[in-house]
Protein backbone atom coordinates (compact mmCIF):
# COMPACT_ATOMS: atom_id res chain seq x y z
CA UNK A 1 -133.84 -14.90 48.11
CA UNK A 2 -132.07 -17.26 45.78
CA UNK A 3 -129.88 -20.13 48.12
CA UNK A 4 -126.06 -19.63 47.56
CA UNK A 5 -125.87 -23.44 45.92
CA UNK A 6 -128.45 -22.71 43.36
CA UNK A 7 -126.70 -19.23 41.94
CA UNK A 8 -123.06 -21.51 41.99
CA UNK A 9 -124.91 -24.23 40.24
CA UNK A 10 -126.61 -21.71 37.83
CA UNK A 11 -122.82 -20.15 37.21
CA UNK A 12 -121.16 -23.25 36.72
CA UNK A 13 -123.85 -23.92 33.80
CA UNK A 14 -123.78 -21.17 31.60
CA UNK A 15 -119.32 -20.81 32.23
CA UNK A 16 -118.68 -24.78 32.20
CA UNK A 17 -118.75 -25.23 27.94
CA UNK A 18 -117.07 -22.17 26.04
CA UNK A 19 -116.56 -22.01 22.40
CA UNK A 20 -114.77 -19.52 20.64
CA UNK A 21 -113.87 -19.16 16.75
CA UNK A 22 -110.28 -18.39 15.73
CA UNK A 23 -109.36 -17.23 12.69
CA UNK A 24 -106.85 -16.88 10.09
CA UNK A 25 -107.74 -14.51 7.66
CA UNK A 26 -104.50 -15.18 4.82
CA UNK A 27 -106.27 -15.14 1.36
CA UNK A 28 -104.33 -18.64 0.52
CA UNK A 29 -103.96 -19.73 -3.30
CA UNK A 30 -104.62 -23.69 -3.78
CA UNK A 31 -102.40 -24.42 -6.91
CA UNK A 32 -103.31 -26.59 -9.59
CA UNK A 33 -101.56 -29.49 -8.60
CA UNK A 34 -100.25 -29.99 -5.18
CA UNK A 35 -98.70 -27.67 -2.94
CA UNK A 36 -95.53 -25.83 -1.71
CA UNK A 37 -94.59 -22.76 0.05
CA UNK A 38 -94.22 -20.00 -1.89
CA UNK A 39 -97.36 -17.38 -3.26
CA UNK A 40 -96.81 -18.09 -7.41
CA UNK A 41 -99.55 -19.15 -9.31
CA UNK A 42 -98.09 -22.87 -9.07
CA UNK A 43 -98.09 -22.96 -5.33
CA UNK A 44 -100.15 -22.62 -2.26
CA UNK A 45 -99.42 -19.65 -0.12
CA UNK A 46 -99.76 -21.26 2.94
CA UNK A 47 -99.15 -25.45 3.84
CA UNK A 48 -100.05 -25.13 6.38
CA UNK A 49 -102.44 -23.04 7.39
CA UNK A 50 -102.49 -22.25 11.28
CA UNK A 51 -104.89 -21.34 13.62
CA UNK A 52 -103.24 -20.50 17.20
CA UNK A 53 -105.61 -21.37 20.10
CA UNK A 54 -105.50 -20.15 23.87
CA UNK A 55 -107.12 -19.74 26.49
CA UNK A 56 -110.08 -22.22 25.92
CA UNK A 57 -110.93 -25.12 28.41
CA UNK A 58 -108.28 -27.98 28.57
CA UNK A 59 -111.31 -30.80 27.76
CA UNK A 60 -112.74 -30.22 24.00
CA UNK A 61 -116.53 -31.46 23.47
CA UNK A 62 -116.87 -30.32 19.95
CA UNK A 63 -114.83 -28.57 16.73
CA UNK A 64 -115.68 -27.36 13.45
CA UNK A 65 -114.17 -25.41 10.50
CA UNK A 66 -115.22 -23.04 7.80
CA UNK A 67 -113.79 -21.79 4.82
CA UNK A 68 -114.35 -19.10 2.66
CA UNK A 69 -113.57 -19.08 -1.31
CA UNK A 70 -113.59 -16.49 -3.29
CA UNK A 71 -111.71 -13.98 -5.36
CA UNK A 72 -108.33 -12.80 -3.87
CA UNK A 73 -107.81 -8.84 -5.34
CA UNK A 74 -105.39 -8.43 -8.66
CA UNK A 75 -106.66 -12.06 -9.47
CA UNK A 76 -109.45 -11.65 -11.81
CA UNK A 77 -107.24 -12.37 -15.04
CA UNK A 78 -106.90 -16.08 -13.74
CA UNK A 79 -108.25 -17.59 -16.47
CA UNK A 80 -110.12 -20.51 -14.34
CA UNK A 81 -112.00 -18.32 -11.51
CA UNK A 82 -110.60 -17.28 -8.57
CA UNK A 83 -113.24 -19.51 -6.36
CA UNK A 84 -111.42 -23.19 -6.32
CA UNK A 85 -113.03 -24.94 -9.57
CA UNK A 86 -113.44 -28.77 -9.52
CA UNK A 87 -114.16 -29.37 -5.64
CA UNK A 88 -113.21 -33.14 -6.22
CA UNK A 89 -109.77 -32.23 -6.57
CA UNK A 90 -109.32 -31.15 -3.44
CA UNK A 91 -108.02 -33.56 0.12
CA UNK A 92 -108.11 -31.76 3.49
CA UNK A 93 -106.57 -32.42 6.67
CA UNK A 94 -106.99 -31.01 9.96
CA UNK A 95 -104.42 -31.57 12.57
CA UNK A 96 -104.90 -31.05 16.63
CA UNK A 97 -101.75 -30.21 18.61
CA UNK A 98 -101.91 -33.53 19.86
CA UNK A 99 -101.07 -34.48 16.66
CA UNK A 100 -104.46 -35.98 16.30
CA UNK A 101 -105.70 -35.75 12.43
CA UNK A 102 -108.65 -36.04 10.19
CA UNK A 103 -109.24 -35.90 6.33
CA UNK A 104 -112.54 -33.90 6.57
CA UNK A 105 -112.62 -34.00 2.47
CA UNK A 106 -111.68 -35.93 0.01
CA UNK A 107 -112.58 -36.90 -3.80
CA UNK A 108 -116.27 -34.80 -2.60
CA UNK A 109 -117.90 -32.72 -5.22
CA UNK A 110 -116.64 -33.73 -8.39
CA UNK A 111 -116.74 -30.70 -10.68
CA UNK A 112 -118.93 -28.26 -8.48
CA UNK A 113 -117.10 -25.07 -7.94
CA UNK A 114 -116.15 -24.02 -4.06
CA UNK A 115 -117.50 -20.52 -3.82
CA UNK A 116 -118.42 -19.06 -0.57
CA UNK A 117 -118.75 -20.60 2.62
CA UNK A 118 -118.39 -23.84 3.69
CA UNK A 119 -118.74 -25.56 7.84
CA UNK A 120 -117.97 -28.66 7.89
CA UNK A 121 -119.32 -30.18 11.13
CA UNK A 122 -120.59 -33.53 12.79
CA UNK A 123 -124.09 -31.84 13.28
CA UNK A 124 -124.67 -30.99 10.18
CA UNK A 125 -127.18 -32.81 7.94
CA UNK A 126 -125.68 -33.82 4.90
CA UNK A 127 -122.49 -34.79 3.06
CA UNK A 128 -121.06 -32.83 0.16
CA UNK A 129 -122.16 -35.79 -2.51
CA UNK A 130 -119.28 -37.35 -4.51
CA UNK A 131 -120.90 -36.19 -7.83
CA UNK A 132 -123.37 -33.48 -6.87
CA UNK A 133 -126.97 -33.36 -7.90
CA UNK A 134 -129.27 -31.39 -5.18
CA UNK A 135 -126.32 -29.43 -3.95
CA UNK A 136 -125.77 -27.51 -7.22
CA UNK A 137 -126.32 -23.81 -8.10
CA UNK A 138 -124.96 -22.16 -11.10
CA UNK A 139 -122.16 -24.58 -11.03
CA UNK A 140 -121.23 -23.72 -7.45
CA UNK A 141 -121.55 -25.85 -4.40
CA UNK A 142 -124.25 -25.05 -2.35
CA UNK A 143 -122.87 -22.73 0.17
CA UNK A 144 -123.84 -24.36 4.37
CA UNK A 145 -123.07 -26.76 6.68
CA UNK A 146 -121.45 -29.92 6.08
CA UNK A 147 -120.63 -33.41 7.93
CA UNK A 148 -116.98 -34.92 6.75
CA UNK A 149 -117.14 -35.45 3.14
CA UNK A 150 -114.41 -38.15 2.52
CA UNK A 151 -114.50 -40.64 -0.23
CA UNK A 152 -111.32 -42.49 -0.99
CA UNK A 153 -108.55 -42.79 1.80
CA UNK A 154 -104.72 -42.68 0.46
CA UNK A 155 -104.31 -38.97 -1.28
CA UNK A 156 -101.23 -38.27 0.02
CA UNK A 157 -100.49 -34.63 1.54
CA UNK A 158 -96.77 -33.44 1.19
CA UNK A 159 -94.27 -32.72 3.85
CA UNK A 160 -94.11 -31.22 6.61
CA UNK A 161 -98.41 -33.00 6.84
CA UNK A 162 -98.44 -36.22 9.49
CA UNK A 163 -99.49 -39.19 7.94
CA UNK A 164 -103.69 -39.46 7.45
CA UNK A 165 -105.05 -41.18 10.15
CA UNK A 166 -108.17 -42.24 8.14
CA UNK A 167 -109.52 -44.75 10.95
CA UNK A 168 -111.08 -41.35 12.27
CA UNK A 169 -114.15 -40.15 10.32
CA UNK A 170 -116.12 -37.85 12.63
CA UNK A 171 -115.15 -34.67 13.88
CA UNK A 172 -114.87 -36.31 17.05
CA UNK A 173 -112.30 -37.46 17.28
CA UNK A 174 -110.60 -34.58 19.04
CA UNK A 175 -113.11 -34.95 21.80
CA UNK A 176 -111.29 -34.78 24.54
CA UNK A 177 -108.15 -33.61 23.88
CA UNK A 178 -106.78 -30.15 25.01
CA UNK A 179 -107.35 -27.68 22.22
CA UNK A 180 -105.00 -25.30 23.20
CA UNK A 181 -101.70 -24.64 20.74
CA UNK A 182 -101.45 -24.66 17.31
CA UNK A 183 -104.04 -26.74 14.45
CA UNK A 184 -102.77 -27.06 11.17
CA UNK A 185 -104.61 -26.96 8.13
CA UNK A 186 -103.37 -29.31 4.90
CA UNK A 187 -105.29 -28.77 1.59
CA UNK A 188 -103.85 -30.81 -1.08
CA UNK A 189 -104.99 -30.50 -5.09
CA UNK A 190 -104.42 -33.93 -6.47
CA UNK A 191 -104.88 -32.79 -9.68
CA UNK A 192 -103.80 -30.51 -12.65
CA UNK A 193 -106.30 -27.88 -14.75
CA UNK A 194 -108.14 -26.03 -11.61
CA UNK A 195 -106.89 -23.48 -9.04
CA UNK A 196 -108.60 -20.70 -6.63
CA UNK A 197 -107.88 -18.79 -4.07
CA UNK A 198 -109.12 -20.03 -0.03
CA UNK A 199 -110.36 -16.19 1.40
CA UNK A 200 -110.38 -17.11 4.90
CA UNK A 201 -111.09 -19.55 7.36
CA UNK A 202 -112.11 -20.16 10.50
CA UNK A 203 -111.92 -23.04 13.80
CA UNK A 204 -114.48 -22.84 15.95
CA UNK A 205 -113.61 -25.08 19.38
CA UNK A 206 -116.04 -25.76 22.26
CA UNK A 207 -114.31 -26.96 25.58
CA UNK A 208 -114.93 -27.16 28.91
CA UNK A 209 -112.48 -25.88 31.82
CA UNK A 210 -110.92 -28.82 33.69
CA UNK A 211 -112.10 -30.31 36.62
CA UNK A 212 -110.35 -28.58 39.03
CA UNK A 213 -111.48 -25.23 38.09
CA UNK A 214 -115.00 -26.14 37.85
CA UNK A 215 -114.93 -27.35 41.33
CA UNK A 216 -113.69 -24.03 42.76
């Protein structure tokens, strides 16, 4: 017979990290050149996009997002694809409840197409390269698992977006921190001639309960 210690022990292991992925599943259009609120062709659909997290463990050990492009339906006339052409273009920033923020890409890509899915995590084992080479197929960027891919700090996201804290670099930074309430997504075009259409996407969040529960 097991003692009561080692089946408490053996609980507290497998219930003490949780992670759960929450999604918001808006097909979003990135505009040509900036942002805004409305669903034209000229603006994105959502800024920003939300993802509303509960009942997770107040202490976060790890977070990552993906994000699927594609083709939104009644888009195929767009003239320019309906996956976001000219990855480079594109600045993203995630922000915590806390208010805590990260640019997780930036000037990454250069003309490489984003179709299909993308994680971007601190695990993972490469950067998106600034002007891709290996990471290249028929255009598109590879689809997988990414590490921040952040190249020049300054793009400026519009209103209602915090200020970039671009001292933060690793996914990290929101170690920590209580995940629970509302992250905000910011994806910026910086500049004109490309477009697409963001499918989905999804924030996955690994936490741990807090200390008091844990001791019970």
């Amino acid at each position: 017979m097991k003692s009561p210690l080692l089946l408490m022990l053996a609980l507290l292991s497998v219930g003490a990290y949780a992670q759960t992925s929450f999604d918001n599943l808006t097909n979003v259009r990135i505009p040509g050149t900036g942002t805004g609120g409305s669903t034209s062709v000229n603006s994105a659909g959502l800024y920003p996009i939300t993802f509303a997290v509960s009942g997770m463990g107040v202490v976060t050990s790890d977070i990552n997002i993906t994000l699927n492009f594609g083709t939104a339906a009644g888009t195929v006339a767009f003239s320019l694809g309906e996956e976001h052409t000219f990855c480079g273009d594109l600045d993203m920033l995630l922000v915590a409840p806390s208010g805590t923020n990260l640019v997780f890409l930036s000037d990454a890509g250069s003309l490489a197409d984003m179709n299909g899915s993308y994680t971007f995590d601190d695990e993972a084992a490469e950067i998106i390269q600034e002007f891709p080479t290996t990471q290249l197929v028929a255009g598109n960027l590879v689809n997988g698992s990414y590490k921040r891919s952040a190249y020049i700090d300054g793009d400026p996201f519009l209103s209602p977006a915090p200020s970039p804290d671009f001292g933060n670099i690793f996914f990290s930074a929101f170690d920590g921190e209580d995940p629970n309430g509302t992250w905000e997504l910011y994806i910026m075009d910086d500049a004109g001639g490309d477009a697409g259409w963001l499918m989905s996407s999804s924030l996955t969040v690994t936490a741990v309960p807090e200390p008091a529960t844990m001791a019970v």
